[in-house]
C-alpha atoms as a PDB file:
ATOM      1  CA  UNK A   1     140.295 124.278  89.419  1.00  0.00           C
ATOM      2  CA  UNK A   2     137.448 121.713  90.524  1.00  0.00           C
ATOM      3  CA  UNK A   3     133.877 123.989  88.747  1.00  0.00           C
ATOM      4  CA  UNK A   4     132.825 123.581  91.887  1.00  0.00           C
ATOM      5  CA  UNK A   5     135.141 124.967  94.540  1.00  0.00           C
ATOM      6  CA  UNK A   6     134.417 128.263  92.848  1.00  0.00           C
ATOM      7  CA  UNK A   7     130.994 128.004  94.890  1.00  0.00           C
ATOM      8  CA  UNK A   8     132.653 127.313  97.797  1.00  0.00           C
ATOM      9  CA  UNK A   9     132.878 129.861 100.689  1.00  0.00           C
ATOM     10  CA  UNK A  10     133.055 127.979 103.654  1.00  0.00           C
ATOM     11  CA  UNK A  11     135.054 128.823 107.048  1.00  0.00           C
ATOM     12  CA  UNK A  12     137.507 126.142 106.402  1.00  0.00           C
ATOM     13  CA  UNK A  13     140.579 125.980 103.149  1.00  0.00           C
ATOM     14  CA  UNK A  14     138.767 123.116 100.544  1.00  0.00           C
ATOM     15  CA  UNK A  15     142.187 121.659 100.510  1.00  0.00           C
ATOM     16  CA  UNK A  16     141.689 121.013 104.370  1.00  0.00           C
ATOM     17  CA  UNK A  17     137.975 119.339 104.278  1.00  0.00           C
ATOM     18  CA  UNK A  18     137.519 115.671 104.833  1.00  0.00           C
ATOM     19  CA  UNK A  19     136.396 113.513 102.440  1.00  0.00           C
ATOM     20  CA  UNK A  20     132.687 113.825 104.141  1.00  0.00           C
ATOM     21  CA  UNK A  21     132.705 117.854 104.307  1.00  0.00           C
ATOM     22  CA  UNK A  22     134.181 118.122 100.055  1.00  0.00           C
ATOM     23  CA  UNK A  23     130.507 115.913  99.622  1.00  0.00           C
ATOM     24  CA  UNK A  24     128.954 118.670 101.138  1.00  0.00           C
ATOM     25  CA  UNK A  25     130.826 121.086  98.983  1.00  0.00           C
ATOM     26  CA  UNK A  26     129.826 119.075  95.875  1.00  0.00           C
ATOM     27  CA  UNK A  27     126.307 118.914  97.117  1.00  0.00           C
ATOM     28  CA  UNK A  28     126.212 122.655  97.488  1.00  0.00           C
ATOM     29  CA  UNK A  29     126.734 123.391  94.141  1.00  0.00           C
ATOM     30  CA  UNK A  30     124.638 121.047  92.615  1.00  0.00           C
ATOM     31  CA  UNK A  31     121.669 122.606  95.029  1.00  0.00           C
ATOM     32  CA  UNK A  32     122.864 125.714  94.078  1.00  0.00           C
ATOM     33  CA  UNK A  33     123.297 125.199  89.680  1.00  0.00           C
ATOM     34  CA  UNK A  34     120.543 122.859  89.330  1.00  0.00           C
ATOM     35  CA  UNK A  35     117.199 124.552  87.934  1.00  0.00           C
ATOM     36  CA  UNK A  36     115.296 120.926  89.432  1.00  0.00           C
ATOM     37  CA  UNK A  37     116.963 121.353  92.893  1.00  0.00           C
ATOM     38  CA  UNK A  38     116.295 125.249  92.921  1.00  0.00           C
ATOM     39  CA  UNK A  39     113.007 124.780  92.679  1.00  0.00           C
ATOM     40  CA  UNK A  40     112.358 123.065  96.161  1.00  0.00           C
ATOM     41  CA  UNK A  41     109.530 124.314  98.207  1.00  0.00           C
ATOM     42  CA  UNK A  42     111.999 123.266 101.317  1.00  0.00           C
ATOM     43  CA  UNK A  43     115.623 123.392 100.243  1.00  0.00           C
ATOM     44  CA  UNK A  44     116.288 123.504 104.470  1.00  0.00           C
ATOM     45  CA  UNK A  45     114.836 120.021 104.640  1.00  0.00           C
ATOM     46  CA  UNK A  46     116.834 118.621 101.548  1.00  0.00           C
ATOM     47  CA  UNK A  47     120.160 119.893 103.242  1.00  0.00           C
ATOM     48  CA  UNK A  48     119.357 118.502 106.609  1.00  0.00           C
ATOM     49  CA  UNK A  49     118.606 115.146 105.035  1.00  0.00           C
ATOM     50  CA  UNK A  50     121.970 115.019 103.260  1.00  0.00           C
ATOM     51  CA  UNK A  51     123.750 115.821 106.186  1.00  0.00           C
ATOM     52  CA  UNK A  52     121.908 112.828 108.095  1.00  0.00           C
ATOM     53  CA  UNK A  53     123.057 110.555 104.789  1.00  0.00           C
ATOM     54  CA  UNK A  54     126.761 111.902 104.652  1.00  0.00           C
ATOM     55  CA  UNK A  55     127.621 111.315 108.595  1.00  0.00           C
ATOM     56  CA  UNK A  56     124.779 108.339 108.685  1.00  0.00           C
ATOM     57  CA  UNK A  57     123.202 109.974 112.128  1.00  0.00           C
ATOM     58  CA  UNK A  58     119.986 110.791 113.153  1.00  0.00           C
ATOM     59  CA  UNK A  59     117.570 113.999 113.265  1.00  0.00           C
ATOM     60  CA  UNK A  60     118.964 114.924 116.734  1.00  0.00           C
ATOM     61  CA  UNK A  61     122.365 114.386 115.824  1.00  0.00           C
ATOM     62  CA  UNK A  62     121.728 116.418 112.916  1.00  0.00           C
ATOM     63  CA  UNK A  63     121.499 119.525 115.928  1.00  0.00           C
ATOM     64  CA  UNK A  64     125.439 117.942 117.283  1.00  0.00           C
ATOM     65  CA  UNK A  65     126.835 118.827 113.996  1.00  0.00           C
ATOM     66  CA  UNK A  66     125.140 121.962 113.071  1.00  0.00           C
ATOM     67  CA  UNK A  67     127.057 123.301 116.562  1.00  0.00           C
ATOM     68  CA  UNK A  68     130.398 121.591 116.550  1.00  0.00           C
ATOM     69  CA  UNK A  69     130.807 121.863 112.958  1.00  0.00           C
ATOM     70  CA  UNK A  70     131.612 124.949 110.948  1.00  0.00           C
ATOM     71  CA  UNK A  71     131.343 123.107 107.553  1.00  0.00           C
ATOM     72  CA  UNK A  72     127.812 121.673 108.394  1.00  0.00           C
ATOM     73  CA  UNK A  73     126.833 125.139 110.045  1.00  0.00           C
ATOM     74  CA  UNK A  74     127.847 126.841 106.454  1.00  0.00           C
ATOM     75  CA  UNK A  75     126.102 123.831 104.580  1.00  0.00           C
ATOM     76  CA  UNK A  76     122.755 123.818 106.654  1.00  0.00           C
ATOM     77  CA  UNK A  77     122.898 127.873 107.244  1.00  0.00           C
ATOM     78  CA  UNK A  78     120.116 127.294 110.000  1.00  0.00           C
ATOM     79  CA  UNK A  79     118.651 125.139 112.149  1.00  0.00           C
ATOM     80  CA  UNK A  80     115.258 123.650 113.588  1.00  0.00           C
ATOM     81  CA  UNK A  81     114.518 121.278 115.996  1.00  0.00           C
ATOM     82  CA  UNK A  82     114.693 117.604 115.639  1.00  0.00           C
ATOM     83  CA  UNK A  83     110.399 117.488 115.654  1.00  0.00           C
ATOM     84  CA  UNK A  84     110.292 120.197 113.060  1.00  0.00           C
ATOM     85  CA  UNK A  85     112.823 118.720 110.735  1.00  0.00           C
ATOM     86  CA  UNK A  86     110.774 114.948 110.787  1.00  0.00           C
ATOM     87  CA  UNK A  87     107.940 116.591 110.721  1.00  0.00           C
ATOM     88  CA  UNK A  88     108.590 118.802 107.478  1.00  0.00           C
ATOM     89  CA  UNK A  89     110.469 115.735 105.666  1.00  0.00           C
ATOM     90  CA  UNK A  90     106.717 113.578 106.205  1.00  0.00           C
ATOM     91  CA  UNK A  91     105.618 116.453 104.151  1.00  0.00           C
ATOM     92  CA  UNK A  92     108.818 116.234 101.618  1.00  0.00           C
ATOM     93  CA  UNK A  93     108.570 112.869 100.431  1.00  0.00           C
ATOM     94  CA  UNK A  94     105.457 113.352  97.936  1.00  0.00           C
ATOM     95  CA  UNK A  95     107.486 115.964  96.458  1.00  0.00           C
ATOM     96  CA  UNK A  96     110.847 113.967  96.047  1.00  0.00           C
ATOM     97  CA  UNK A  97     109.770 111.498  93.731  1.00  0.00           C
ATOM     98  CA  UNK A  98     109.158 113.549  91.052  1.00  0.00           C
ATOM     99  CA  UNK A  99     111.751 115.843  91.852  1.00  0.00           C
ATOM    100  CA  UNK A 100     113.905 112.998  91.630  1.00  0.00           C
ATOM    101  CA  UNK A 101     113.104 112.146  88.063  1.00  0.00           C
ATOM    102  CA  UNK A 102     113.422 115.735  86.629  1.00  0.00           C
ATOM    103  CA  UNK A 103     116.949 115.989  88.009  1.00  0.00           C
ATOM    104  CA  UNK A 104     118.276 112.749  86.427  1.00  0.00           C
ATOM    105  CA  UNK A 105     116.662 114.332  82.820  1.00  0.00           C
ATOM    106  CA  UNK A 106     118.328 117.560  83.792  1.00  0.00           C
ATOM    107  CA  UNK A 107     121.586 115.852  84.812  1.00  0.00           C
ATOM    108  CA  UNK A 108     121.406 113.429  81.646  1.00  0.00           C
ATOM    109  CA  UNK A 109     120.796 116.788  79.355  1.00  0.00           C
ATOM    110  CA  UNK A 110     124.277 118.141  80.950  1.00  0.00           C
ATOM    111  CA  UNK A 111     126.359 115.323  80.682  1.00  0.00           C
ATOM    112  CA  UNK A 112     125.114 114.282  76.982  1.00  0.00           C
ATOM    113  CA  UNK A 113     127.038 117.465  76.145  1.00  0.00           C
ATOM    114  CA  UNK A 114     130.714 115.994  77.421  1.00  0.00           C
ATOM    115  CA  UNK A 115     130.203 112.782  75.392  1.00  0.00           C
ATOM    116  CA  UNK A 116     133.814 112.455  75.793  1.00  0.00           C
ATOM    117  CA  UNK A 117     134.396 112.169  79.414  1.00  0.00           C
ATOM    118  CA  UNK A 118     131.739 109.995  80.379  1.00  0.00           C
ATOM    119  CA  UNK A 119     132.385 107.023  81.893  1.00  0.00           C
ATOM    120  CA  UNK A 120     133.077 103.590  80.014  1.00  0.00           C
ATOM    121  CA  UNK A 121     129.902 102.044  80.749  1.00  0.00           C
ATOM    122  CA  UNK A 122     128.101 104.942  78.643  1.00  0.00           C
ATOM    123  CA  UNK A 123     130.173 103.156  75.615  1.00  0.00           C
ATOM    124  CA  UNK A 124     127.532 100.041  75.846  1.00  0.00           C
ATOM    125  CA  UNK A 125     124.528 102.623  75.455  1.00  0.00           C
ATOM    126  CA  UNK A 126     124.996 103.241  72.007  1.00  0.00           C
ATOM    127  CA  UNK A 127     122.976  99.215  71.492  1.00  0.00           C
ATOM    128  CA  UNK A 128     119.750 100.815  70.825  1.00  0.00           C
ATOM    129  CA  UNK A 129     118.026 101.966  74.085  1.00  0.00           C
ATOM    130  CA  UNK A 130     119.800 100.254  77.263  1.00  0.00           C
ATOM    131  CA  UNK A 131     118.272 100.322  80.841  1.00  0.00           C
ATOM    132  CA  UNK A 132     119.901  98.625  83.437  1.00  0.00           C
ATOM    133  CA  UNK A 133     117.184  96.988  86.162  1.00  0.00           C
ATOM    134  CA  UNK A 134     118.675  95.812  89.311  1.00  0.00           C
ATOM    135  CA  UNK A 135     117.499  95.260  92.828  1.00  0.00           C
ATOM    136  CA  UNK A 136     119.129  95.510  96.843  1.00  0.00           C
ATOM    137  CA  UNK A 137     118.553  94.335  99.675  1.00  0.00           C
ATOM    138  CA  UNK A 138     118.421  97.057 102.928  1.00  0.00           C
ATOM    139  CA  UNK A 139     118.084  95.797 106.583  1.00  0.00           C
ATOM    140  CA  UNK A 140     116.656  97.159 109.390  1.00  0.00           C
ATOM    141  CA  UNK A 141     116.650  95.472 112.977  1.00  0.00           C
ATOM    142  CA  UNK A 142     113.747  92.748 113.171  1.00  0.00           C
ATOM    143  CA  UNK A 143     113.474  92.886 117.058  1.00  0.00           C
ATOM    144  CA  UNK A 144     113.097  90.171 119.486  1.00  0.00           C
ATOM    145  CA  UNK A 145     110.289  87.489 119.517  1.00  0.00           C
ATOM    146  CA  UNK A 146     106.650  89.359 118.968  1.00  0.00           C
ATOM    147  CA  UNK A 147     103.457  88.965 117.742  1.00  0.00           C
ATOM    148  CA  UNK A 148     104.349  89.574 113.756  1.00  0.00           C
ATOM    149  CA  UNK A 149     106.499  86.854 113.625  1.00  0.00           C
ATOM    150  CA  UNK A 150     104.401  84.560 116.021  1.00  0.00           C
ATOM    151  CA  UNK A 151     101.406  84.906 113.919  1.00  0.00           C
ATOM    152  CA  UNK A 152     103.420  84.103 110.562  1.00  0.00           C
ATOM    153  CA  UNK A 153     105.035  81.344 112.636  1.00  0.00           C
ATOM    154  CA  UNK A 154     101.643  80.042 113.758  1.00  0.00           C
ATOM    155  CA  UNK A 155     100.399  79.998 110.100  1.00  0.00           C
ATOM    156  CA  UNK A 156     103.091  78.295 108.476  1.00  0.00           C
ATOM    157  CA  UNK A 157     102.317  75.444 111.420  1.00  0.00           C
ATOM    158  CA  UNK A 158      98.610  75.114 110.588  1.00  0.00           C
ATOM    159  CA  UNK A 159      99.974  74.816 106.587  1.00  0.00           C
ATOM    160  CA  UNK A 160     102.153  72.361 107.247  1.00  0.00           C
ATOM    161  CA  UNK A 161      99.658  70.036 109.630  1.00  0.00           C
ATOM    162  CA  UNK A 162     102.093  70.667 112.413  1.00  0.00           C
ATOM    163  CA  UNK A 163      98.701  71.338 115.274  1.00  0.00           C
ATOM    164  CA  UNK A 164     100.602  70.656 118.470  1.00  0.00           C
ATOM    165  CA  UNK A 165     102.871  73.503 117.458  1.00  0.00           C
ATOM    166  CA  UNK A 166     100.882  75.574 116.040  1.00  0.00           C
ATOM    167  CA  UNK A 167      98.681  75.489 119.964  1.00  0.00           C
ATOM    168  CA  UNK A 168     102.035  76.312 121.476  1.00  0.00           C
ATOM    169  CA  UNK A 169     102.850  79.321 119.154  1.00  0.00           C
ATOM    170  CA  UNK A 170      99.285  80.794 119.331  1.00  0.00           C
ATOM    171  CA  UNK A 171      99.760  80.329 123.169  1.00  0.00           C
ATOM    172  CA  UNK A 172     103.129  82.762 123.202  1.00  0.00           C
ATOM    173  CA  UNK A 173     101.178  84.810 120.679  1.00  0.00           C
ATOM    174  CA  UNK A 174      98.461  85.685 123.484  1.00  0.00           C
ATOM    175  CA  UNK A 175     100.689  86.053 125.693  1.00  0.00           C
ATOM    176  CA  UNK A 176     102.710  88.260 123.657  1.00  0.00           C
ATOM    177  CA  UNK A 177     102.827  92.182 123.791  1.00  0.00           C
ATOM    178  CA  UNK A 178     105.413  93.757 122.240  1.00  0.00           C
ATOM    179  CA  UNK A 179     104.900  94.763 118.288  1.00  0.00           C
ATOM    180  CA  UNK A 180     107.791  94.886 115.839  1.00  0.00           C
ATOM    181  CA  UNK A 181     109.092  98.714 115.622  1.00  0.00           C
ATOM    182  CA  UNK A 182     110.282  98.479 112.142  1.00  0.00           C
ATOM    183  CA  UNK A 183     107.970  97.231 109.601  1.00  0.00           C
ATOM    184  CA  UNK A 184     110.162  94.992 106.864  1.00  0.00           C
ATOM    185  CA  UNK A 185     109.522  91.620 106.313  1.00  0.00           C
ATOM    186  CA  UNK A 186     111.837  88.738 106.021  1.00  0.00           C
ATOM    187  CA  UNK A 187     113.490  87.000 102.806  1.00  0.00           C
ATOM    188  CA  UNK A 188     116.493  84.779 102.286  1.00  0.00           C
ATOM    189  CA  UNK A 189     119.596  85.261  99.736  1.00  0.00           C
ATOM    190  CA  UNK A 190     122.447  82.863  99.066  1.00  0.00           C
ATOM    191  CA  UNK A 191     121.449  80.656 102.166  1.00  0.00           C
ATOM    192  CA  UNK A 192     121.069  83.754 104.214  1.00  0.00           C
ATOM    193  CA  UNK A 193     118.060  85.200 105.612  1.00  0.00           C
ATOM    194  CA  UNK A 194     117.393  89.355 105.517  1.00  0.00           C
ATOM    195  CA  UNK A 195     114.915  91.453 107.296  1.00  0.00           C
ATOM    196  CA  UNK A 196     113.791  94.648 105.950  1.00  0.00           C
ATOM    197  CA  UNK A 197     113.193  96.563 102.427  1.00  0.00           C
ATOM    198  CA  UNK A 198     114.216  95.897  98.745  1.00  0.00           C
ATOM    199  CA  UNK A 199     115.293  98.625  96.198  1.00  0.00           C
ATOM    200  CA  UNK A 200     114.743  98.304  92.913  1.00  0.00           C
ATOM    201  CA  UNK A 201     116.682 100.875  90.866  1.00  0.00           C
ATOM    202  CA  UNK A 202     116.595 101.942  86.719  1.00  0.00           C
ATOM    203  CA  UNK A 203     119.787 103.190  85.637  1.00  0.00           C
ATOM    204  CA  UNK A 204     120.861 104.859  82.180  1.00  0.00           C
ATOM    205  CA  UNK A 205     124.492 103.724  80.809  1.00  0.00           C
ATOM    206  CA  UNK A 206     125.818 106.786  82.037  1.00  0.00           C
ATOM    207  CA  UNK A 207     125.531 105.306  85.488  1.00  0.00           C
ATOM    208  CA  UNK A 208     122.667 107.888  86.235  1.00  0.00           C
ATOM    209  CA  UNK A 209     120.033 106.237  88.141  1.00  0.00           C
ATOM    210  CA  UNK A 210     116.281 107.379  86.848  1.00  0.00           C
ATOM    211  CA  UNK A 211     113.967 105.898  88.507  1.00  0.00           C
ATOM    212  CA  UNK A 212     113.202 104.060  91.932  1.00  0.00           C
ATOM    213  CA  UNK A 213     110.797 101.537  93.516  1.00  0.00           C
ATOM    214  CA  UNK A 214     110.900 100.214  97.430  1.00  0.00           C
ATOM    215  CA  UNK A 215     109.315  96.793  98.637  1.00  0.00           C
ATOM    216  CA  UNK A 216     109.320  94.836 101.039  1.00  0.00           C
ATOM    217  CA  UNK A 217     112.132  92.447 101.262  1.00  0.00           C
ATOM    218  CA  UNK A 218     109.697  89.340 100.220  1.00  0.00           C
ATOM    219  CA  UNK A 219     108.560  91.444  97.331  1.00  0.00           C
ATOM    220  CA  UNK A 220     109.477  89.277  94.246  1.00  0.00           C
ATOM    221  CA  UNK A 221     111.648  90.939  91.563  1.00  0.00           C
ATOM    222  CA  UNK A 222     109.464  90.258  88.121  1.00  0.00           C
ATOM    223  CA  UNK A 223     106.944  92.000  89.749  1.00  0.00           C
ATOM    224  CA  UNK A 224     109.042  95.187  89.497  1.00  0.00           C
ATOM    225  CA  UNK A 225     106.736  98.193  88.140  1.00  0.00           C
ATOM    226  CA  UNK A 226     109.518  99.844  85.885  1.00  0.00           C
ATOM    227  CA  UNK A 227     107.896 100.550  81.999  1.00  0.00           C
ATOM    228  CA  UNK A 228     110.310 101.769  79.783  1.00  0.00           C
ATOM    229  CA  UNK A 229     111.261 100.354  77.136  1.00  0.00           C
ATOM    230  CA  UNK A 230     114.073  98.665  75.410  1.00  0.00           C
ATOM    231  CA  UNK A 231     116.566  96.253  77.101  1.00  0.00           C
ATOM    232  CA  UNK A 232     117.333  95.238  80.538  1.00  0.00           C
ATOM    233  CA  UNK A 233     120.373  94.327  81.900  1.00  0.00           C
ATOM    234  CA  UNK A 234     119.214  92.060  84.639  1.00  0.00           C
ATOM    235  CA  UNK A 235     120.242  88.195  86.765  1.00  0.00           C
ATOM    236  CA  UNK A 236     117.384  85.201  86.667  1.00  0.00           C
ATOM    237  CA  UNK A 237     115.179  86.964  88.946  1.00  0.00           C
ATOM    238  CA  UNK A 238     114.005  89.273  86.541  1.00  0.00           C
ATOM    239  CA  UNK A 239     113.165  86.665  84.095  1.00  0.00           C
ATOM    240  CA  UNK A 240     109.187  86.165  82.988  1.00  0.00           C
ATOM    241  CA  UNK A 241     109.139  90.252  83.025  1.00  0.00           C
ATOM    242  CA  UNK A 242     108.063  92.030  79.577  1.00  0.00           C
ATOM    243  CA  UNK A 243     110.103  93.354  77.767  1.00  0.00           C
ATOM    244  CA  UNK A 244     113.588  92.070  79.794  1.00  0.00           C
ATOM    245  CA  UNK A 245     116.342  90.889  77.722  1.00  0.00           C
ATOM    246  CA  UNK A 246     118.990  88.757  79.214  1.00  0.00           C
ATOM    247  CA  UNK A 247     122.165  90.308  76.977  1.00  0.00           C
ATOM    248  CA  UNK A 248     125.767  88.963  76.406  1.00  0.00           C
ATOM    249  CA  UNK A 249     127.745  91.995  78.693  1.00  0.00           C
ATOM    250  CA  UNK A 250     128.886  90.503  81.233  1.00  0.00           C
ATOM    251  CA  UNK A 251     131.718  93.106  81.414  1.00  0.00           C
ATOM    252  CA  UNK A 252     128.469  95.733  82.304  1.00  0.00           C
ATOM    253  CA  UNK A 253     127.245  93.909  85.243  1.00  0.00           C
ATOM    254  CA  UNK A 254     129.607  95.616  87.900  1.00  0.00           C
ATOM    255  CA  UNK A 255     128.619  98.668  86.719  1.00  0.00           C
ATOM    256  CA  UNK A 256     124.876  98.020  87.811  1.00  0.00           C
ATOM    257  CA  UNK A 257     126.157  97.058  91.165  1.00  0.00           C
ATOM    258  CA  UNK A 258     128.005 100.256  91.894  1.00  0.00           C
ATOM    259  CA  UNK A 259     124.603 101.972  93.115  1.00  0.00           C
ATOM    260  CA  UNK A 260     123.993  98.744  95.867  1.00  0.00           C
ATOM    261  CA  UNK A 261     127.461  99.163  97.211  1.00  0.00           C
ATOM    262  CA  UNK A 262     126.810 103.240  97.120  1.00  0.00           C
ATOM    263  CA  UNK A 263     123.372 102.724  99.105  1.00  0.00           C
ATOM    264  CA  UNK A 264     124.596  99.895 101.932  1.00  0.00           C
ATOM    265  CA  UNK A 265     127.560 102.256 102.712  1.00  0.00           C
ATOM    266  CA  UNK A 266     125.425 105.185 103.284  1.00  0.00           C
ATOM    267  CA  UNK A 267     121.962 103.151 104.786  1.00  0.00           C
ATOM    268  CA  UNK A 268     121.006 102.879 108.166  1.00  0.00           C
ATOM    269  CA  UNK A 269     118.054 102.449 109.673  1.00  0.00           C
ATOM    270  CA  UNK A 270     116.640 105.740 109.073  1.00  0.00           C
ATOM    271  CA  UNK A 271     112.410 105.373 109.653  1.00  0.00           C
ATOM    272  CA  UNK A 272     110.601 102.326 110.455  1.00  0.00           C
ATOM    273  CA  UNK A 273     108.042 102.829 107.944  1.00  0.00           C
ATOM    274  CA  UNK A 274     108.098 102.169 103.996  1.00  0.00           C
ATOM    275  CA  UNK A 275     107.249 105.521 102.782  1.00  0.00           C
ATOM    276  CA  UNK A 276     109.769 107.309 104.753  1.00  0.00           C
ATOM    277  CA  UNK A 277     112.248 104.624 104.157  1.00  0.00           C
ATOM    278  CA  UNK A 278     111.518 105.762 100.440  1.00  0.00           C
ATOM    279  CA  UNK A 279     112.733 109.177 101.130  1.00  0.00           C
ATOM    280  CA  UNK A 280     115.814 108.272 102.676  1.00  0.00           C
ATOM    281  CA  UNK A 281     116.497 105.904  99.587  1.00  0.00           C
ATOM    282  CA  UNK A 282     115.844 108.724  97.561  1.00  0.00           C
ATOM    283  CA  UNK A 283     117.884 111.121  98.559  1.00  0.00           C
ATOM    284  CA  UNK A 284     120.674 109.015  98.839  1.00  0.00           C
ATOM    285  CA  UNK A 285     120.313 107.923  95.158  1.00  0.00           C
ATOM    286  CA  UNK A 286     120.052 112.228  94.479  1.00  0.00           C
ATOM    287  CA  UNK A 287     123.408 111.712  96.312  1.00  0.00           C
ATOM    288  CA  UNK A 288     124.656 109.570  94.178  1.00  0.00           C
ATOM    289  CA  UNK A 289     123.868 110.813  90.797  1.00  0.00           C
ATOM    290  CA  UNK A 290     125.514 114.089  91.604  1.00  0.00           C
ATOM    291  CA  UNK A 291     128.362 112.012  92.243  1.00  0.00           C
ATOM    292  CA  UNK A 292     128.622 110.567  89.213  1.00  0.00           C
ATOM    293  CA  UNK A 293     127.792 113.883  87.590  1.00  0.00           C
ATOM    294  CA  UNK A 294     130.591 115.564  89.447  1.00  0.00           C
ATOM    295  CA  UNK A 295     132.914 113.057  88.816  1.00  0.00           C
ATOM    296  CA  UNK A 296     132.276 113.467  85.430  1.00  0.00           C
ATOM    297  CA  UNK A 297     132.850 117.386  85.443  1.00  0.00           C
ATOM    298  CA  UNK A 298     136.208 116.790  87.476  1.00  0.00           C
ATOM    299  CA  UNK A 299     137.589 115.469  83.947  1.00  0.00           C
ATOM    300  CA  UNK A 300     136.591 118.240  81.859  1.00  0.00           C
ATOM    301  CA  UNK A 301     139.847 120.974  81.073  1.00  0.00           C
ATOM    302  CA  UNK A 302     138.654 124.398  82.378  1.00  0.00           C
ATOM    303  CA  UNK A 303     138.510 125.573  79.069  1.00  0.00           C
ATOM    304  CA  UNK A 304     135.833 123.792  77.629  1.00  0.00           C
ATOM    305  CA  UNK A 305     133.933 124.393  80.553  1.00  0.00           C
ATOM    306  CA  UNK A 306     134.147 128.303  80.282  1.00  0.00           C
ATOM    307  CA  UNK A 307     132.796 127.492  76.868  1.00  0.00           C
END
């Protein structure tokens, strides 16, 4: 049996839950086994935010679930109002980051101690001290024609000498009154052009991710503020940074990129504002690691675990 489907007392057979409801599950028993997670001044808030993650919704969909669905009922246990819940999780997001970091130690402490289940990328850790630094790109919608992007517009004409242009865009920009809701900026990758926030994640060889750091999407990526030591497993953009190595695995790169493809499958656009868009990044990369630690755990025989 699964270690943690023995936590499990939910309304509905495990064997029946949907692939979204068994994350749940999982979740639950991390929040309930974890001595970092226990801790939690507002465990309500952490709950609520994972169900927003899991079914990718927002605060007031948050109250849809909690009455339509038993298994998000038994996961959230109560429920507060769509005000109460944003306004408790503006209060929650000094407290994450630290949180955060404590539970990847605790969950790196755990898994050291089934050395022989881990996944194959922890194989490449035993090179001295490995970090893996990689960044993502997360959109948001940039809105229709207002005065942000007029005013950049209008100073990239009066760079470039382009006057007559530049007096037609700081015409529309007077006349101009609607404001960007979302506040990312804009950047271009492989020809294409992006709107929004960049995530720059550390990540042990176990595929645990310890540390995290979000810009805006122009933000450049040697100017990352990461300072452990050791290696980095990076591409050129990282190059110029101390203490970055560019190192022969290419075999490890595609393990770096399986946090991107877990954050743009669970991302929307969740605030409009960097430091709540930090939360949400957050907790999905809490998410995550419990993920890999779980997945871990599902290979252990019962028997060593009862020992």
């Amino acid at each position: 049996m699964k270690h943690w489907i023995e936590y499990y007392n939910g309304p509905v057979p495990y064997e029946h839950l949907s692939a979204r409801h068994k994350t749940l599950v999982k979740m639950n028993y991390m929040l309930i086994t974890s001595e970092v997670l226990s801790r939690l001044s507002d465990l309500f808030i952490l709950r609520a935010l994972i169900v927003m993650i899991v079914w990718t919704c927002s605060y007031r969909d948050v109250r849809s679930y909690y009455e339509s669905d038993v298994v998000v009922r038994w996961f959230l246990g109560e429920y507060k109002s769509k005000s109460e819940i944003h306004r408790r999780a503006k209060k929650f997001r000094g407290e994450v980051k630290t949180l955060f970091k404590e539970y990847a130690k605790e969950l790196e402490g755990k898994m050291s101690r089934l050395a022989d289940y881990l996944p194959s990328s922890a194989l490449y850790g035993k090179v001295g001290k490995l970090w893996i630094v990689d960044s993502f790109l997360i959109e948001v919608p940039f809105g229709k024609r207002n005065k942000e992007t007029l005013k950049k517009k209008f100073e990239l004409d009066l760079r470039q000498r382009k006057y007559r242009e530049a007096a037609n865009t700081l015409f529309f920009y007077i006349k101009c009154k609607v404001r960007r809701r979302f506040k990312g900026e804009f950047t271009k990758k492989r020809d294409r052009s992006y709107f929004g926030f960049k995530v720059f994640n550390l990540m042990s060889p176990t595929m645990i991710v310890h540390e995290i750091q979000v810009e805006l999407a122009n933000f450049p990526d040697n100017k990352v503020g990461f300072s452990r030591s050791g290696y980095k497993v990076v591409d050129r953009g990282f190059v110029g940074k101390s203490s970055t190595w560019l190192i022969g695995f290419s075999s490890f790169r595609r393990y770096v990129e399986f946090f991107g493809i877990f954050l743009r499958r669970y991302w929307r656009p969740y605030a409009t504002e960097k430091g709540m868009v930090e939360l949400f990044v957050y907790v999905i990369a809490l998410i995550y690691n419990s993920y890999i630690y779980t997945s871990v755990l599902s290979r252990v025989p019962e028997s060593q675990l009862a020992h």
